[in-house]
Protein backbone atom coordinates (compact mmCIF):
# COMPACT_ATOMS: atom_id res chain seq x y z
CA UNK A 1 -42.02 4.25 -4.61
CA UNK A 2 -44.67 6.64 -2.53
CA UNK A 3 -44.22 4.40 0.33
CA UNK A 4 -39.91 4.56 0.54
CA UNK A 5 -40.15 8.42 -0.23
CA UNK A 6 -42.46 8.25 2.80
CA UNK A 7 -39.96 6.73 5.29
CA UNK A 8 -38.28 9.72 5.08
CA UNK A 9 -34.54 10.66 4.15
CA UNK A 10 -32.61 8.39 6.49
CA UNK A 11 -34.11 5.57 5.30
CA UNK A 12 -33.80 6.47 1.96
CA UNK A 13 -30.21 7.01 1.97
CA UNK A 14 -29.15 3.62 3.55
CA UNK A 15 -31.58 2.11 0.91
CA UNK A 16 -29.19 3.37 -1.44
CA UNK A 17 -26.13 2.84 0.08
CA UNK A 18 -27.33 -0.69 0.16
CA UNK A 19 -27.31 -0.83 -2.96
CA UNK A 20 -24.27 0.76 -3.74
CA UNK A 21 -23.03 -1.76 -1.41
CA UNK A 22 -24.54 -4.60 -2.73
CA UNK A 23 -23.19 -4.11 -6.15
CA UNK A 24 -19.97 -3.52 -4.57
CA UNK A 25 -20.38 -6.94 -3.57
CA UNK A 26 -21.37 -8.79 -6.64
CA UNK A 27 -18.69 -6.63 -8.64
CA UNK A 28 -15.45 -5.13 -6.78
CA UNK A 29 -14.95 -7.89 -4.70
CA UNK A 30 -14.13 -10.82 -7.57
CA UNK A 31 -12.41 -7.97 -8.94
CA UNK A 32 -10.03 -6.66 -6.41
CA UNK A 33 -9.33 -9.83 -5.33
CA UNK A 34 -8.07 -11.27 -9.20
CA UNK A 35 -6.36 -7.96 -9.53
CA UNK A 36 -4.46 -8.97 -5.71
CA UNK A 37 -3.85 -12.36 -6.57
CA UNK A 38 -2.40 -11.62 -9.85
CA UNK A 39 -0.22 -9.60 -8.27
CA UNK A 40 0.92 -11.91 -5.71
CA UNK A 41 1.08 -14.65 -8.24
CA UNK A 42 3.46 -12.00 -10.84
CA UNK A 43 5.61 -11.43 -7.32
CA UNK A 44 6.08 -15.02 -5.85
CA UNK A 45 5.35 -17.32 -9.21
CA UNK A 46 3.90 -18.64 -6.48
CA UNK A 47 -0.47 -19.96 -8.25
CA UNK A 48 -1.58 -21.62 -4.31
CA UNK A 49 -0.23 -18.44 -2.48
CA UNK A 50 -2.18 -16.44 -5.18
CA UNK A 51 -5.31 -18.86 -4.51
CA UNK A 52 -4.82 -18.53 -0.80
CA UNK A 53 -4.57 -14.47 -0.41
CA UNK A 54 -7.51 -14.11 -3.02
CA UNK A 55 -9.46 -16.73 -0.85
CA UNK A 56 -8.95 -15.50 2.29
CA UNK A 57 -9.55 -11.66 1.05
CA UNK A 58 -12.98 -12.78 -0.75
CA UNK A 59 -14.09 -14.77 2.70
CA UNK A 60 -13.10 -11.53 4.63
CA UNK A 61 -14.11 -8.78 2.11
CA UNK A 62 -18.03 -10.71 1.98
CA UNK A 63 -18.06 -10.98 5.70
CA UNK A 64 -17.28 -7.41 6.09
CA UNK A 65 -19.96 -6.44 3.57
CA UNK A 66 -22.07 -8.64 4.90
CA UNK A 67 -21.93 -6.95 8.37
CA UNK A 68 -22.39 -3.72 7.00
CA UNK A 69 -25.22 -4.33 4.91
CA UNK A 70 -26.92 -5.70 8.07
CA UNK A 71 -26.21 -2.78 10.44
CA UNK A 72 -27.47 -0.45 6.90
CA UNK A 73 -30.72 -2.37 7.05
CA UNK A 74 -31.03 -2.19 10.91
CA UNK A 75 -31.11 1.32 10.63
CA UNK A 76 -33.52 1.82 7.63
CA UNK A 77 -36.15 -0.74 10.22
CA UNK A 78 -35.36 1.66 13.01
CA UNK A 79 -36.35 4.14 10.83
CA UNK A 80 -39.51 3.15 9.76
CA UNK A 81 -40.46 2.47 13.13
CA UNK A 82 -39.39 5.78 14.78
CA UNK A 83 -41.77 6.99 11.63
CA UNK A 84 -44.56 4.92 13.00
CA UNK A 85 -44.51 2.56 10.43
CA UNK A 86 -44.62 -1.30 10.11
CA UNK A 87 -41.57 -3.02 10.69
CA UNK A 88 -40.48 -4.24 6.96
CA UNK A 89 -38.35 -6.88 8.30
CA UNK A 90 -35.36 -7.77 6.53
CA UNK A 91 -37.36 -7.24 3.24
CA UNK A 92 -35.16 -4.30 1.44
CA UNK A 93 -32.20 -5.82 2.08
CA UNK A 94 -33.20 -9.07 0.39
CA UNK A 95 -35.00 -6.90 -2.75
CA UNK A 96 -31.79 -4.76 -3.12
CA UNK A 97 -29.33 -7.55 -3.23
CA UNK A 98 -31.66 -9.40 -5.86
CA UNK A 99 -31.57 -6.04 -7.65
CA UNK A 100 -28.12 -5.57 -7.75
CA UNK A 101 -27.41 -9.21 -8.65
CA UNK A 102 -29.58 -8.45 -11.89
CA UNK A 103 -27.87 -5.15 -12.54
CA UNK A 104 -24.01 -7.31 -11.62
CA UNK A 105 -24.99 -9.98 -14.44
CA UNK A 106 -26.12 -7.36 -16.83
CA UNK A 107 -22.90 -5.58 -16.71
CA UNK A 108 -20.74 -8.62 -16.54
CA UNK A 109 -22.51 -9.73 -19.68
CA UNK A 110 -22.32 -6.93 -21.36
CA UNK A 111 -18.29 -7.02 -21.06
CA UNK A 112 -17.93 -10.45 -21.55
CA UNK A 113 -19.53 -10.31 -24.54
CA UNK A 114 -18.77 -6.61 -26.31
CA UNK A 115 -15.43 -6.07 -24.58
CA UNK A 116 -13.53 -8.95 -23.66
CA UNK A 117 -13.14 -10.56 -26.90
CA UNK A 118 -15.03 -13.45 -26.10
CA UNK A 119 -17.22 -15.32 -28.70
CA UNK A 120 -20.86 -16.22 -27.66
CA UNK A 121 -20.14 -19.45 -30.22
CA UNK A 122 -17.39 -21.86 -28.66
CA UNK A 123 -14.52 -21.91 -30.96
CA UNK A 124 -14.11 -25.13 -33.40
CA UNK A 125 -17.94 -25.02 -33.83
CA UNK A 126 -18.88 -23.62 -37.70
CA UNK A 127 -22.48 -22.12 -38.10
């Protein structure tokens, strides 16, 4: 923790907008997406147009997050190295998206079991 704190502010903040991001990632995007398709499919009764927008938007949503998690990772390297410091590589990045994968399967969890009505036992199977 000593040494991020060290790398000053800038680097600090796009550390946590990549994470921000990165949860974005693992969470908004399969959930926009189902919210847009069902929408689509409730207009058109239309299931493959439904498939097709929510396709298409993941593929494009993931490749825009994708691009901006780069360029946020770019600029917490530059960072480092305008400090002086050794060039971390593509290192954070990989340790935040990790870390928000753990925190995404947590949460998801956590609903699918509490909240969504869903039984950890499959149904037709008495204990």
């Amino acid at each position: 923790m000593r040494e991020l704190l060290r790398t000053g502010t800038g680097a600090l903040l796009a550390v946590m907008i990549m994470f921000l991001g990165s949860l974005g990632l693992w969470l908004g995007t399969p959930l926009v997406w189902l919210w847009i398709g069902s929408q689509v499919d409730g207009d058109t009764s239309s299931l493959s147009l439904a498939l097709l927008v929510m396709g298409a938007g993941v593929l494009l949503t993931v490749w825009a997050a994708t691009k901006l998690l780069s360029a946020l990772s770019n600029r917490y390297r530059k960072n480092r190295i305008a400090l002086g410091l050794p060039d971390p590589g593509h290192g954070p990045l990989e340790a935040v998206l990790v870390a928000s994968a753990g925190v995404a399967t947590v949460i998801f969890s956590v609903w699918f079991l509490l909240f969504a009505g869903a039984s950890p036992v499959p149904i037709g199977i008495n204990l």
